[in-house]
Protein backbone atom coordinates (compact mmCIF):
# COMPACT_ATOMS: atom_id res chain seq x y z
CA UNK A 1 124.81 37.96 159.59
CA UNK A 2 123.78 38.92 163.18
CA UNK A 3 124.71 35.42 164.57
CA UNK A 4 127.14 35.04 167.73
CA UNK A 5 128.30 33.12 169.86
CA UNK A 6 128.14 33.23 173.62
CA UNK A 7 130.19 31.59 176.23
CA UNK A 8 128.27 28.85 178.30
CA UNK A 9 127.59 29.95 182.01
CA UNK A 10 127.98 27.20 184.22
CA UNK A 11 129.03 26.74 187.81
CA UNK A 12 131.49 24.65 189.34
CA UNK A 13 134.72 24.24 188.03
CA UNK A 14 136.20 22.81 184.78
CA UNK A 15 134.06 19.04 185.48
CA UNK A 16 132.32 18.15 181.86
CA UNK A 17 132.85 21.51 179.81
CA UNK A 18 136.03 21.18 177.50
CA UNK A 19 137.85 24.30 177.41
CA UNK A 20 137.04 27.19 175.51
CA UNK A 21 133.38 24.90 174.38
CA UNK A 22 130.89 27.47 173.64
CA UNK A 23 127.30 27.47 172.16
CA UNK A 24 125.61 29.31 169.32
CA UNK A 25 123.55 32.06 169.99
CA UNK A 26 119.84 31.09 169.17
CA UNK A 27 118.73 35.03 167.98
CA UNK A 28 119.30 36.98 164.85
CA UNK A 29 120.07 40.46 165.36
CA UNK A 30 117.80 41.88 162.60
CA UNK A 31 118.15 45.86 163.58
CA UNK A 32 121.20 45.66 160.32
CA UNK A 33 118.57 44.22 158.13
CA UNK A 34 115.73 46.84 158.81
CA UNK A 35 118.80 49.54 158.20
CA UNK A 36 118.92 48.51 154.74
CA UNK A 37 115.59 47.79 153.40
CA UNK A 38 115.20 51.49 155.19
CA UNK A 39 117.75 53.05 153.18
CA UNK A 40 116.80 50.69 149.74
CA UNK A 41 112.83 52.42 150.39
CA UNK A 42 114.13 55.84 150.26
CA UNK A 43 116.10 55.30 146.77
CA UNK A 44 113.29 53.75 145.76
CA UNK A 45 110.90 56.07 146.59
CA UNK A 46 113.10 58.97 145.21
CA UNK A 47 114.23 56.70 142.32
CA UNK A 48 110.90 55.80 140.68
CA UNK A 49 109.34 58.96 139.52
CA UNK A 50 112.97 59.83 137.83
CA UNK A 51 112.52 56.71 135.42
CA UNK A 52 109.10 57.52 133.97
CA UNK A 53 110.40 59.68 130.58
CA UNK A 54 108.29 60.71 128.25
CA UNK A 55 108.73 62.29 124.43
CA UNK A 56 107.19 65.69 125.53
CA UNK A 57 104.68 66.41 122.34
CA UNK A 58 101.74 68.21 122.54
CA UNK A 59 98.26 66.19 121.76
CA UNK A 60 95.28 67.67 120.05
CA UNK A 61 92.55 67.87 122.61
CA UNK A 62 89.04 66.44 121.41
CA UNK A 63 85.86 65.20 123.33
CA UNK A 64 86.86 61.87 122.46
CA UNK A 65 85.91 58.87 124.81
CA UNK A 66 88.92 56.18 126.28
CA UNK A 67 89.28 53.03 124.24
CA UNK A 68 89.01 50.14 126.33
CA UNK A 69 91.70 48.58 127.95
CA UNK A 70 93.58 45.28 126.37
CA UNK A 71 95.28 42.17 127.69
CA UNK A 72 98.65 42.83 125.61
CA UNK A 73 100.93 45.74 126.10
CA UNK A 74 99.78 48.63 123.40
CA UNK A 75 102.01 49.47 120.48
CA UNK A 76 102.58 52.95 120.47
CA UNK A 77 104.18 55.06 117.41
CA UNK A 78 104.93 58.75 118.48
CA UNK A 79 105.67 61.11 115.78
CA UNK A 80 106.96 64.27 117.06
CA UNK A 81 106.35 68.13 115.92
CA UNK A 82 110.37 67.72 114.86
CA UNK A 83 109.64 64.37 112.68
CA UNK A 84 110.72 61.78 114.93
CA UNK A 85 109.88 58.57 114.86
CA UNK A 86 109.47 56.78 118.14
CA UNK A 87 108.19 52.90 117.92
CA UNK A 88 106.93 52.77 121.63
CA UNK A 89 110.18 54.37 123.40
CA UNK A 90 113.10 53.52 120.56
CA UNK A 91 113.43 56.39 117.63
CA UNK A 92 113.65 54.89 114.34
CA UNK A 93 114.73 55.66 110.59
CA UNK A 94 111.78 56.00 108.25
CA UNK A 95 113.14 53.42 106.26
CA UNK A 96 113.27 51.16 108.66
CA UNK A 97 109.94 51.66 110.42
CA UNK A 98 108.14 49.28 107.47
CA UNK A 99 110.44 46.28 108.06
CA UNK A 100 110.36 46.29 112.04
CA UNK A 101 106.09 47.42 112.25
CA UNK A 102 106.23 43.40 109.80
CA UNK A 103 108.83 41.90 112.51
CA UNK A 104 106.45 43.39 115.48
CA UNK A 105 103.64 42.00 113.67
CA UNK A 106 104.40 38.65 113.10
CA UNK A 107 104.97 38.04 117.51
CA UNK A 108 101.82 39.87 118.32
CA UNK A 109 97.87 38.47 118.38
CA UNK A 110 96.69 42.06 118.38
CA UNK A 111 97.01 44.59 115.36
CA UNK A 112 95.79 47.30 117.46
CA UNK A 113 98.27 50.37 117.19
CA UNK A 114 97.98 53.71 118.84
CA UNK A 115 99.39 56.86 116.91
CA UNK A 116 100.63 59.99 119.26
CA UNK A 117 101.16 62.89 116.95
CA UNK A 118 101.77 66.58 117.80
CA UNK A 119 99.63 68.45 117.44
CA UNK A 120 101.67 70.65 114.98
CA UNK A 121 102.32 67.45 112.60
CA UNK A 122 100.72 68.61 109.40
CA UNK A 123 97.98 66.07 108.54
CA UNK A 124 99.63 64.83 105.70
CA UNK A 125 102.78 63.53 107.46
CA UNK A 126 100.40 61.85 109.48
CA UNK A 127 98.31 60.25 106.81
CA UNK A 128 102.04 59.05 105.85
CA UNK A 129 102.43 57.12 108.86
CA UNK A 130 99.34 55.82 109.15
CA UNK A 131 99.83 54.28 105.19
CA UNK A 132 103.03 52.57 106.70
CA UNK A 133 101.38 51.20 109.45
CA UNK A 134 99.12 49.50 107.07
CA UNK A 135 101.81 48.42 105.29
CA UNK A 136 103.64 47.16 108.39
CA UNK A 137 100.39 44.71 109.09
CA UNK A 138 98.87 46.71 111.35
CA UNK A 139 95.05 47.95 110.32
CA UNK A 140 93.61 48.81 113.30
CA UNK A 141 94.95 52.13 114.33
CA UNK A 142 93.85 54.91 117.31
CA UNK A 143 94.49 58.15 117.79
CA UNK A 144 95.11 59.29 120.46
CA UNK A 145 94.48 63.03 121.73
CA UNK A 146 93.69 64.83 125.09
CA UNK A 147 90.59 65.08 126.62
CA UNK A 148 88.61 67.57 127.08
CA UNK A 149 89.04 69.78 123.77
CA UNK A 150 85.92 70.91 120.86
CA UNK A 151 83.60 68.47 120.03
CA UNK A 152 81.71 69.14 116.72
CA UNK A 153 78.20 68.36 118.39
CA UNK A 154 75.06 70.55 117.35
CA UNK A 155 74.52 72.27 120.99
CA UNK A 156 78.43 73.71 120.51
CA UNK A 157 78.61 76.78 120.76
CA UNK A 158 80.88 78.91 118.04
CA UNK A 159 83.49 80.70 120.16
């Protein structure tokens, strides 16, 4: 890939070269490399924020602080204002959410599970899958909501 070969340049006549001998060249053209980790940069760059999709729901906003951070990779269940049931990024059947939250389970050390309901999920369907979660082995459940909303703290104000 960017090796050649050059000729030898010697003087004198044909005396100790064999005809048509030549030598490999000792440097590596490495302009055609730069080329395409150039052009692989760019897709990248243009590339990466396309695969970030989201469920678009809309979070109830409360004053609320961050849980901390863990070492494993969150379970997330995402229940949409249309009923949809999203276990991290894959919709699921209702029927089957209680079979695969036990199958999840059994590989992880954490129960921790984080619930992302719309806002316009009447509390009820949410109480729902919050009972299945328990079911499926997991009892230690978050909500989670957007910052910055009412708190219910004695120097509120009533709007």
């Amino acid at each position: 890939m960017g090796a050649g070969v050059a000729k030898k340049s010697g003087g004198g006549g044909r005396r100790g070269r064999r005809r048509g001998a030549s030598a490999a060249m000792s440097e590596i053209n490495v302009t055609p490399f730069v080329d395409v980790m150039l052009v692989l940069l760019i897709i990248f760059m243009v590339a990466a924020p396309m695969m970030t999709v989201g469920v678009p729901i809309k979070l109830p906003e409360t004053a609320a602080n961050a849980l901390p951070t863990e070492d494993e990779e969150p379970l997330t269940i995402t229940l949409t204002a249309d009923g949809l049931i999203l276990l991290n990024s894959t919709e699921m059947a209702q029927e089957d959410l209680i079979p695969k939250l036990e199958a999840v389970a059994a590989e992880r050390t954490s129960k921790k599970v984080y619930v992302r309901a719309d806002g316009a999920v009447p509390y009820g369907d949410v109480a729902v899958l919050m009972g299945a979660l328990n079911a499926g082995g997991f009892n230690d459940i978050g909500l989670v909501t957007d910052p910055g909303g009412p708190s219910m703290g004695a120097n509120d104000q009533a709007p």
